[in-house]
C-alpha atoms as a PDB file:
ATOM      1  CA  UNK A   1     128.876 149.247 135.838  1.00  0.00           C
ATOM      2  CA  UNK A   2     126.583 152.293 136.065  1.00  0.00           C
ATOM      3  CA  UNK A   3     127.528 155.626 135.027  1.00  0.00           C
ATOM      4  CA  UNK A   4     128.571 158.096 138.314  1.00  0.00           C
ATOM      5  CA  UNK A   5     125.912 160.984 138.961  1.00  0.00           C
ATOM      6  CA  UNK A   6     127.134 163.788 138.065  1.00  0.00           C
ATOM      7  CA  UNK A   7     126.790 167.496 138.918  1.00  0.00           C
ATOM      8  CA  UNK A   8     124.753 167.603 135.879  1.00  0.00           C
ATOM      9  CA  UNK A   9     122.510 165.555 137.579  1.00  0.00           C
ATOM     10  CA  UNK A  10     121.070 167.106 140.472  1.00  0.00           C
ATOM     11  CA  UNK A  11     121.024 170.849 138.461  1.00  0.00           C
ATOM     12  CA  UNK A  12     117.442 169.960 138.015  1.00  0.00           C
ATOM     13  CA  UNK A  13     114.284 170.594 139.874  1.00  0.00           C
ATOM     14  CA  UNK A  14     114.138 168.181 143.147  1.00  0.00           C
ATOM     15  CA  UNK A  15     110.851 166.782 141.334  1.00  0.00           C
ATOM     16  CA  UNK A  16     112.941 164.948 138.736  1.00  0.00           C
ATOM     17  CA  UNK A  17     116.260 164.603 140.686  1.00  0.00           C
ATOM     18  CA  UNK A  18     114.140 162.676 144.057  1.00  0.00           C
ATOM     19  CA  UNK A  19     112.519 159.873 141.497  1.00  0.00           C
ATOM     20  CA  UNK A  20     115.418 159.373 139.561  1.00  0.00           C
ATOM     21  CA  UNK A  21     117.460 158.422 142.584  1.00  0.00           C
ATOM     22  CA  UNK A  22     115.509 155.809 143.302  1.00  0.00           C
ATOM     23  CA  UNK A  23     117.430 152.477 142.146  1.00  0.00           C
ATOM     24  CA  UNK A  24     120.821 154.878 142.443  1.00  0.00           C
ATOM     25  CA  UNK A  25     123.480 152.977 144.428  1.00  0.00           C
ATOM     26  CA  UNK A  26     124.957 155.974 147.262  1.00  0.00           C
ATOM     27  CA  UNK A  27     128.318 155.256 148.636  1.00  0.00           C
ATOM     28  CA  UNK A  28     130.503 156.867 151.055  1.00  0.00           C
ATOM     29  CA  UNK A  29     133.794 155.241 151.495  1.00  0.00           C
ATOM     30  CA  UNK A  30     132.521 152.270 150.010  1.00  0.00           C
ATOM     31  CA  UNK A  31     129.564 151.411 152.140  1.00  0.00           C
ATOM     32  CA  UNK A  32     125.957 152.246 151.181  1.00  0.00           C
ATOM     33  CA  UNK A  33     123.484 150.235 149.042  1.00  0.00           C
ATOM     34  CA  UNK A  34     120.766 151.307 146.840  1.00  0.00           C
ATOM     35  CA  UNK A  35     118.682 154.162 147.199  1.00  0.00           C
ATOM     36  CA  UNK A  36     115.335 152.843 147.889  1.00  0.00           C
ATOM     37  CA  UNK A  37     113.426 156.028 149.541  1.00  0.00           C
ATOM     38  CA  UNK A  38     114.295 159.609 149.278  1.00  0.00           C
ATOM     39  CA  UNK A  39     112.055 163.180 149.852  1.00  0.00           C
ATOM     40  CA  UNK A  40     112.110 166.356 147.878  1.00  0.00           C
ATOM     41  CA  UNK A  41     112.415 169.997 149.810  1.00  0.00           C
ATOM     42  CA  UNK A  42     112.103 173.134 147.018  1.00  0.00           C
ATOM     43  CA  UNK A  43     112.645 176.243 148.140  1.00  0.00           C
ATOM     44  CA  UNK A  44     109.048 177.407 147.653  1.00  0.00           C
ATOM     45  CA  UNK A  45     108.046 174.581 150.354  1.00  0.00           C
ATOM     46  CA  UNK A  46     107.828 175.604 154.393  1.00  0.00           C
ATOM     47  CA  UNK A  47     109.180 172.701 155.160  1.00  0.00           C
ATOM     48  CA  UNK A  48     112.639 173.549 153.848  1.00  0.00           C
ATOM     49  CA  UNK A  49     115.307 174.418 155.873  1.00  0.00           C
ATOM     50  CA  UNK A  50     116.089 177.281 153.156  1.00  0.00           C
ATOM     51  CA  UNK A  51     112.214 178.613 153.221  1.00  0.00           C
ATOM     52  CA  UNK A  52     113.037 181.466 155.292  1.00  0.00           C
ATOM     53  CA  UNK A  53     116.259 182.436 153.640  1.00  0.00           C
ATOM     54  CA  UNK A  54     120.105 181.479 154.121  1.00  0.00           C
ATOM     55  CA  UNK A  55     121.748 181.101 157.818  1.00  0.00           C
ATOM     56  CA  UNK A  56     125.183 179.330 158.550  1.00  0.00           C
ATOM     57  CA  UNK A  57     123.368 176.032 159.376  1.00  0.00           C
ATOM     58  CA  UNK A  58     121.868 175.954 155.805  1.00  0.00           C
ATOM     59  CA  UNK A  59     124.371 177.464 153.349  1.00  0.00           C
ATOM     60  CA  UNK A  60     125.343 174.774 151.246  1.00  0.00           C
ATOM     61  CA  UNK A  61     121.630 174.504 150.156  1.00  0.00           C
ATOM     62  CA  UNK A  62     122.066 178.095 148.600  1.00  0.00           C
ATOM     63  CA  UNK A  63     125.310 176.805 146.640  1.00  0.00           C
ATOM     64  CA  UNK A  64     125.505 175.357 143.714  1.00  0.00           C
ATOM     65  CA  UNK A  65     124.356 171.678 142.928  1.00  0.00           C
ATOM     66  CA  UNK A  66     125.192 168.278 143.321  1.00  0.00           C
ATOM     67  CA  UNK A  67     127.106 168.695 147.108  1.00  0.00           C
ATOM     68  CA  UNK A  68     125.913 166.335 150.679  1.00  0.00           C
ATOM     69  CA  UNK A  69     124.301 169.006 153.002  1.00  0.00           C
ATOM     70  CA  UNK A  70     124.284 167.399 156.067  1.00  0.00           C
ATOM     71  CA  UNK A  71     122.175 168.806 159.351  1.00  0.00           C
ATOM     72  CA  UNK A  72     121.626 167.485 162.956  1.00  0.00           C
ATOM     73  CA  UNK A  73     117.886 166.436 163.159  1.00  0.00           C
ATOM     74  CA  UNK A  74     115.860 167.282 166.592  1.00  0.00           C
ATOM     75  CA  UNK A  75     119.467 167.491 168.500  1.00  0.00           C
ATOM     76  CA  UNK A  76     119.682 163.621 168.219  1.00  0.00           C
ATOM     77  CA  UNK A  77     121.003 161.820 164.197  1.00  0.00           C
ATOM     78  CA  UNK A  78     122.587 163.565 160.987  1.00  0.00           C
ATOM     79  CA  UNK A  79     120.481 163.593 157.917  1.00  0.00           C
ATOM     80  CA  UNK A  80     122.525 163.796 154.469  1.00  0.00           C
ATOM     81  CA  UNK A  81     120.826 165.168 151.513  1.00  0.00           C
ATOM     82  CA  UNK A  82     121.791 166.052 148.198  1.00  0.00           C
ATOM     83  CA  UNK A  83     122.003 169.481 146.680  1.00  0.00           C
ATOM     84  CA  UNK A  84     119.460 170.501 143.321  1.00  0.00           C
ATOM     85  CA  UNK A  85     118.703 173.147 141.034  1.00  0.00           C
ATOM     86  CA  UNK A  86     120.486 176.136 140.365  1.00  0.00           C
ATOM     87  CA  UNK A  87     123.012 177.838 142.776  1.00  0.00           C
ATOM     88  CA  UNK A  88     120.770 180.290 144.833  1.00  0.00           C
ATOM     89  CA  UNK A  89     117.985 177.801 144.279  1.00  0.00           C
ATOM     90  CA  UNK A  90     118.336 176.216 147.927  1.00  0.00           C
ATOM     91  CA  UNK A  91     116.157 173.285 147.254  1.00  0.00           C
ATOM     92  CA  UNK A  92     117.588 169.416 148.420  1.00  0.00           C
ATOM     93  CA  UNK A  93     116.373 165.935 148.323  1.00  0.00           C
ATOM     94  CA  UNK A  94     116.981 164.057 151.795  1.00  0.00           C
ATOM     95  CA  UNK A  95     118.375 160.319 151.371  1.00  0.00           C
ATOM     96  CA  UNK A  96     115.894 158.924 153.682  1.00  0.00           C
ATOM     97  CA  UNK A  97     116.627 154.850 153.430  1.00  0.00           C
ATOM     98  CA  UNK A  98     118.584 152.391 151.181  1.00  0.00           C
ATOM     99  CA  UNK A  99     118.842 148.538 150.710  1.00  0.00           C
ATOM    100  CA  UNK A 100     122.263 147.928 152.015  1.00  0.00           C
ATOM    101  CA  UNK A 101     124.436 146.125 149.350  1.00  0.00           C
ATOM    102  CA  UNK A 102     128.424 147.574 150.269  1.00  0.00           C
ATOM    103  CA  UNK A 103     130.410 146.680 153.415  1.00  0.00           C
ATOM    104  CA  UNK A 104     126.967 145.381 155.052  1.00  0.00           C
ATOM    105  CA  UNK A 105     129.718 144.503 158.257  1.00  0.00           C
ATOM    106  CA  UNK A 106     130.762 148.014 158.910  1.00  0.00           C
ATOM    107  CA  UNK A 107     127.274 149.191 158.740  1.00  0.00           C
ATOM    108  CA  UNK A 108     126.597 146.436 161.279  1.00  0.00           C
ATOM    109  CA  UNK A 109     129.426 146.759 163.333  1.00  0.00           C
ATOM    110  CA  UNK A 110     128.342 150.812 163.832  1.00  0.00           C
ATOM    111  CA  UNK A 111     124.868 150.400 164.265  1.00  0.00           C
ATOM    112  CA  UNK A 112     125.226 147.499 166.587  1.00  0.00           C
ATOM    113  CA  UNK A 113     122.011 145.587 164.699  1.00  0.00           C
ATOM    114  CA  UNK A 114     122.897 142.366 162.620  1.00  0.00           C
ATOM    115  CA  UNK A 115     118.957 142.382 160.623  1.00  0.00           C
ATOM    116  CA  UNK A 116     119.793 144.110 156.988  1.00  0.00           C
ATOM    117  CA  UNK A 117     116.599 145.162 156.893  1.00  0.00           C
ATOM    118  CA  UNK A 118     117.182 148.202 159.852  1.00  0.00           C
ATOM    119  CA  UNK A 119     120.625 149.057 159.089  1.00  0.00           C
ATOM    120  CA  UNK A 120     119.451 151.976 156.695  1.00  0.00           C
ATOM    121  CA  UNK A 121     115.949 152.430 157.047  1.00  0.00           C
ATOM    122  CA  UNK A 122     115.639 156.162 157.742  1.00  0.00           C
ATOM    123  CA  UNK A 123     117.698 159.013 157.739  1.00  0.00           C
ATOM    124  CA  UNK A 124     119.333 158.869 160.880  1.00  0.00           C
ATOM    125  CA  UNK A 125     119.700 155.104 160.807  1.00  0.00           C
ATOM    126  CA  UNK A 126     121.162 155.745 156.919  1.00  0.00           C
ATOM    127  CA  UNK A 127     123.858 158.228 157.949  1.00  0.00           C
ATOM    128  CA  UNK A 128     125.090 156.370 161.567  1.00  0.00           C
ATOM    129  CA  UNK A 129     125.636 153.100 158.989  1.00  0.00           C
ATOM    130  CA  UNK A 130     127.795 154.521 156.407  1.00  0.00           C
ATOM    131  CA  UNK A 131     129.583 157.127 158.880  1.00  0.00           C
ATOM    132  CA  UNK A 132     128.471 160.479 157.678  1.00  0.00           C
ATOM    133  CA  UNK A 133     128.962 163.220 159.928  1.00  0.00           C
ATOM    134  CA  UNK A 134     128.616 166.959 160.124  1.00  0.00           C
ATOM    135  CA  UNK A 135     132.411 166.813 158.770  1.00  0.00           C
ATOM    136  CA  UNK A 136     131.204 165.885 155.178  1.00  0.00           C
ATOM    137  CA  UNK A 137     128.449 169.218 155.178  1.00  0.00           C
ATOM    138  CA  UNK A 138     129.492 170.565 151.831  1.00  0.00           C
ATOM    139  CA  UNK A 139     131.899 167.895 149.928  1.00  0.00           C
ATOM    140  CA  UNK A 140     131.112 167.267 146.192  1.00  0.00           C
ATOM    141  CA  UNK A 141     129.299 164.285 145.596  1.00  0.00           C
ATOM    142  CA  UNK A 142     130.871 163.591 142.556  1.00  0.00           C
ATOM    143  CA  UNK A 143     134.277 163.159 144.267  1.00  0.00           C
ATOM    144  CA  UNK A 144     135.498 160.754 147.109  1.00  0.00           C
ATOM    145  CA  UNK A 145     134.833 159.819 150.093  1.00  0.00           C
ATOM    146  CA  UNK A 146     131.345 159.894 148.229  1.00  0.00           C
ATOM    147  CA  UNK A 147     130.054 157.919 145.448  1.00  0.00           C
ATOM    148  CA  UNK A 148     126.945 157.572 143.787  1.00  0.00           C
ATOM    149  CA  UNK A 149     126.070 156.132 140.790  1.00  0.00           C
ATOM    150  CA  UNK A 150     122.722 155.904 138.027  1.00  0.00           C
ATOM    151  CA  UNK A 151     120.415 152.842 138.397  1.00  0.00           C
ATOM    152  CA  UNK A 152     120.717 150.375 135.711  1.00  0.00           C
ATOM    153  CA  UNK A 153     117.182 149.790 134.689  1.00  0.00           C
ATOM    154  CA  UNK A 154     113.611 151.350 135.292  1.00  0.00           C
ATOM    155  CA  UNK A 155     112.500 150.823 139.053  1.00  0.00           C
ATOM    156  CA  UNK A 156     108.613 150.496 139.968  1.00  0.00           C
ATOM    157  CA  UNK A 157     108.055 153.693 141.873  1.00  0.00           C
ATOM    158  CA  UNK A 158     105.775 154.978 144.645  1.00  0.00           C
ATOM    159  CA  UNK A 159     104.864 158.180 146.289  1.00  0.00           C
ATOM    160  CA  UNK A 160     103.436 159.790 149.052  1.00  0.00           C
ATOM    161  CA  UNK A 161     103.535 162.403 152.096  1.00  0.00           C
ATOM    162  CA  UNK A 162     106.750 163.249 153.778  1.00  0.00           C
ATOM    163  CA  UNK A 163     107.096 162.025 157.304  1.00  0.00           C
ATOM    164  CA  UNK A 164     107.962 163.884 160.588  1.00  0.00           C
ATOM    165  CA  UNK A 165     107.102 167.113 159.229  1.00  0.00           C
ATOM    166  CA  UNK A 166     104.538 169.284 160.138  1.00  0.00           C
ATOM    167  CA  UNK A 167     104.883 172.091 157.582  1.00  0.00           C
ATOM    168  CA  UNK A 168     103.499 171.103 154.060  1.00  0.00           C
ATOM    169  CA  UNK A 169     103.186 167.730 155.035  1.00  0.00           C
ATOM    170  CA  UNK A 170     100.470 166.435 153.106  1.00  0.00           C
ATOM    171  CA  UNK A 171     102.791 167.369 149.388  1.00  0.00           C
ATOM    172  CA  UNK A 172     103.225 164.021 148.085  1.00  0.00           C
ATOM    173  CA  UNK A 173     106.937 164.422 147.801  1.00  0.00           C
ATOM    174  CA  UNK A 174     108.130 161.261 149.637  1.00  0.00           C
ATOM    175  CA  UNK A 175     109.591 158.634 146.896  1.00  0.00           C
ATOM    176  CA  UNK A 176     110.212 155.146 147.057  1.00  0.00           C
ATOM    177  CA  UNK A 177     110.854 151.843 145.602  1.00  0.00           C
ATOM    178  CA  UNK A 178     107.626 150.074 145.584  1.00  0.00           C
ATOM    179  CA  UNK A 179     107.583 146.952 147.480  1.00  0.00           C
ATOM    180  CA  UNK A 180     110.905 147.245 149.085  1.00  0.00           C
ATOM    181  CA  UNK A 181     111.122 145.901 152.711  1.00  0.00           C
ATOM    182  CA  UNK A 182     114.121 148.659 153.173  1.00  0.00           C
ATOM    183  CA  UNK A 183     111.836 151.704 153.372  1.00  0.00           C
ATOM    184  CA  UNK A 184     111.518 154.024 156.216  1.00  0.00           C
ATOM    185  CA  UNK A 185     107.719 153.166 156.185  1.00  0.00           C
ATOM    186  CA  UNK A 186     105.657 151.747 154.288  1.00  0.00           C
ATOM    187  CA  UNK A 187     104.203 153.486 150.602  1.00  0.00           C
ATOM    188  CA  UNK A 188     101.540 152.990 148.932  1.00  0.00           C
END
């Protein structure tokens, strides 16, 4: 079995953390899959919720890493994304899809779609499937009802430009696993 993440892990700049979660497996309560598609927001970056300093919505990006901040996005799906860098840092990588591979029924069951392949292929998709709600905005990630644990073996990799930004959007910060068919959209 894979080592668990640990806090250790995400103190480091989102630029190594996002990659290295690739091929991760990211449970809550049991159900999740593999990381397969993630995107990195530093502080330094207008697109981050933290780039014009610290407001209630936000806070947990200003403490210290290795905790889910979790946000409504546009009013409509929660987005969970994982703390990095130093306390005060405020920088995050957003889980943006995984290849479902733990309680694949549940996940079905709440997003009300039988095909694998759309059960956790984007953000809000991701978070509806394994259950995560505003009510798990600053647990440890090292801890239950999360889980998340190293990839086994080197993962081909891909990058490009985030998606549904409009802010910084052409940083190639956007990583996946190249090839998968569980990816938000495409990369190439």
């Amino acid at each position: 079995m894979p080592s668990k993440l640990t806090r250790a892990f995400f103190d480091r700049s989102v630029h190594d953390v996002a990659p290295d979660l690739i091929g991760a497996t990211f449970l809550f309560n049991g159900v999740g899959g593999i990381i397969v598609e993630v995107e990195a927001y530093h502080h330094t970056d207008p697109a981050a919720h933290s780039f014009n300093g610290q407001t209630p919505r936000n806070a947990v990006m200003f403490g210290p890493p290795g905790f889910a901040y979790v946000y409504r996005s546009y009013g409509i799906h929660w987005c969970v994304n994982v703390v990095c860098e130093a306390e005060r840092s405020a920088s995050a990588v957003l889980i943006r899809a995984l290849q479902p591979t733990h309680g694949v029924a549940a996940m079905q069951r709440r997003r009300g779609v039988n095909d694998e392949r759309l059960l956790c292929s984007g953000p809000g998709r991701l978070t509806e499937a394994l259950g995560i709600t505003i009510a798990q905005n600053g647990l440890p990630l090292d801890r239950a009802p999360f889980e998340l644990r190293a990839r086994s073996t080197e993962v081909p990799l891909a990058c490009g430009p985030r998606i549904g930004i409009t802010k910084a959007s052409d940083l190639p910060w956007r990583y996946g696993l190249k090839g998968s068919r569980y990816l938000s959209r495409p990369l190439r």
